[in-house]
C-alpha atoms as a PDB file:
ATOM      1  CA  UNK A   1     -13.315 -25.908  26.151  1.00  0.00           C
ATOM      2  CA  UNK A   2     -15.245 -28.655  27.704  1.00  0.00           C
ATOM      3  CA  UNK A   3     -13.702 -32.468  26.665  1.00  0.00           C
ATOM      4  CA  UNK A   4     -13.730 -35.695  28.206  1.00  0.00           C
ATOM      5  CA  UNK A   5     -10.494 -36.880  30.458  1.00  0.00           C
ATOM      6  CA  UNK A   6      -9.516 -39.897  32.795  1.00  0.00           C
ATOM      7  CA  UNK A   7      -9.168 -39.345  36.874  1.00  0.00           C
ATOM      8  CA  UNK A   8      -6.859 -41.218  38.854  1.00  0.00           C
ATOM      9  CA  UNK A   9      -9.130 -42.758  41.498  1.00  0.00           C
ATOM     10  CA  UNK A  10      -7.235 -44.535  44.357  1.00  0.00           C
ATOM     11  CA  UNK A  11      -8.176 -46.398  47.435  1.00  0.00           C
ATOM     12  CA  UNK A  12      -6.251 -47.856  50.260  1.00  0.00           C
ATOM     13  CA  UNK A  13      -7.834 -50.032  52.638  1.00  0.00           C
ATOM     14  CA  UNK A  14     -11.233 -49.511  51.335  1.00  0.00           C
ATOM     15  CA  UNK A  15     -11.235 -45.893  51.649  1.00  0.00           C
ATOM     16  CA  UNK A  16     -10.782 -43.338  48.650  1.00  0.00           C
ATOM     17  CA  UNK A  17      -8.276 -41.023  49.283  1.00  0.00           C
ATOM     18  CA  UNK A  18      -8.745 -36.912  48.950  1.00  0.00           C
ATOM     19  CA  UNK A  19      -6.344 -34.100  47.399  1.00  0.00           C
ATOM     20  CA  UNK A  20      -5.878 -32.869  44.542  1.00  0.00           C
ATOM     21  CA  UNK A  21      -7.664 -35.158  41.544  1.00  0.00           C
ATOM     22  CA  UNK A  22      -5.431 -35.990  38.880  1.00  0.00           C
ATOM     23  CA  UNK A  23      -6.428 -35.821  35.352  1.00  0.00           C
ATOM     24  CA  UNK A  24      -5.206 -37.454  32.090  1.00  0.00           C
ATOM     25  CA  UNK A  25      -5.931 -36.759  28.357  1.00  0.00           C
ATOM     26  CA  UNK A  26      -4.799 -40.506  27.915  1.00  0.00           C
ATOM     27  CA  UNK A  27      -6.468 -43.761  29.023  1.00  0.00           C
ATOM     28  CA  UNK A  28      -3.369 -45.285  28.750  1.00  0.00           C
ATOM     29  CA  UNK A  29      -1.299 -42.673  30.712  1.00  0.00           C
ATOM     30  CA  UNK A  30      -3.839 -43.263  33.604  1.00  0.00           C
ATOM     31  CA  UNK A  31      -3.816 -46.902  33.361  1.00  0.00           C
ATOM     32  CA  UNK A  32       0.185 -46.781  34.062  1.00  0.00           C
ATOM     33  CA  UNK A  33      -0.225 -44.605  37.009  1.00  0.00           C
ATOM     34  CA  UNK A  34      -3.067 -46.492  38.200  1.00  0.00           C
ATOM     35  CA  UNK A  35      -0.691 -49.724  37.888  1.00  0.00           C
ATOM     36  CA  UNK A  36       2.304 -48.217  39.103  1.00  0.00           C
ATOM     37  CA  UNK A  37       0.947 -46.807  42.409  1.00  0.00           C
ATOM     38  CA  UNK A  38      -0.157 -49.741  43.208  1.00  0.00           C
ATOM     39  CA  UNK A  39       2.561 -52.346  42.379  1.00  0.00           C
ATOM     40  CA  UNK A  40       3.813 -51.966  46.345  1.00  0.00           C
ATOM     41  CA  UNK A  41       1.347 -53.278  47.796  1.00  0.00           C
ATOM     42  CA  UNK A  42      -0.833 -55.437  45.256  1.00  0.00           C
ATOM     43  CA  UNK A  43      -0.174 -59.103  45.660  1.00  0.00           C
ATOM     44  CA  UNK A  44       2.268 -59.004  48.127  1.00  0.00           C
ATOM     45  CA  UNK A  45       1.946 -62.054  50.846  1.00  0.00           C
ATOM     46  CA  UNK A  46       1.067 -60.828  54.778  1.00  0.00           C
ATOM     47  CA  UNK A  47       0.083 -57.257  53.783  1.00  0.00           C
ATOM     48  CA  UNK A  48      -3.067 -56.448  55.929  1.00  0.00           C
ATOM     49  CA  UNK A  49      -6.427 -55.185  54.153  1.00  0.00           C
ATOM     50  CA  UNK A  50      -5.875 -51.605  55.814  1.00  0.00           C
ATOM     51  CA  UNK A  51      -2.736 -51.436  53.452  1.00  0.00           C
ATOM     52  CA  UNK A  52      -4.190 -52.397  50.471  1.00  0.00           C
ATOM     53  CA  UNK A  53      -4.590 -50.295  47.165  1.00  0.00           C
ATOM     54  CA  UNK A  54      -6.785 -50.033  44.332  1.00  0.00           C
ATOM     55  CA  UNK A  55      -6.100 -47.533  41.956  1.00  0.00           C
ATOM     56  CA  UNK A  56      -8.507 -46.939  38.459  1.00  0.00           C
ATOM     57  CA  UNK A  57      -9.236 -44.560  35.772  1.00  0.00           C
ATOM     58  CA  UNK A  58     -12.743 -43.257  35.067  1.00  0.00           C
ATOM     59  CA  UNK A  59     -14.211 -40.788  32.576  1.00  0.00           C
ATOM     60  CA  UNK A  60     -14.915 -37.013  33.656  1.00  0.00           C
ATOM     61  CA  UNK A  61     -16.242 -34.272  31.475  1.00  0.00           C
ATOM     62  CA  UNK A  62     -14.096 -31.582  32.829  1.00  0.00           C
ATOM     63  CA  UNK A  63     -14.040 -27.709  30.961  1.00  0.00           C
ATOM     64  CA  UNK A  64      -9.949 -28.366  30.019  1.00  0.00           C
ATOM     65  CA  UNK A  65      -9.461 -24.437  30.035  1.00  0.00           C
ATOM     66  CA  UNK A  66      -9.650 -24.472  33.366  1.00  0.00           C
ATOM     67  CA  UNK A  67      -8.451 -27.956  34.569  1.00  0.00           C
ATOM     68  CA  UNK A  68      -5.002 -29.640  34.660  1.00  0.00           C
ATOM     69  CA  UNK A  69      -4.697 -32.048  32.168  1.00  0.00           C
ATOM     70  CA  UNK A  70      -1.834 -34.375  32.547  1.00  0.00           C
ATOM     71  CA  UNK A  71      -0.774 -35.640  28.340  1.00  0.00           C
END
């Protein structure tokens, strides 16, 4: 069953990191991640640009079947 879902995409210092993607059926759901992983380091005074995170959701078209799909 093909469908459209929301991957976690994060990035510290500039660089996207690898693993395992993870997938949501929710934009919301991603969006809190996305927020949460990133609350350490966000706006925090003195923290250098190698340490800092980004983290957003974007659309996939994924076949679900096959594909862990967080709710």
């Amino acid at each position: 069953m093909l469908g459209h879902v929301f991957v976690l995409v994060l990035l510290i210092g500039g660089a996207q990191q690898g693993g395992q993607p993870m997938y949501f059926a929710s934009l919301k759901t991603c969006n809190w991640y996305a927020a949460n992983m990133t609350k350490r380091y966000g706006s925090m005074g003195g923290v250098g640009s190698e340490h800092t995170a980004l983290a957003y959701c974007k659309p996939k078209y994924v076949d679900k079947a096959n594909t862990l799909v967080y709710e």
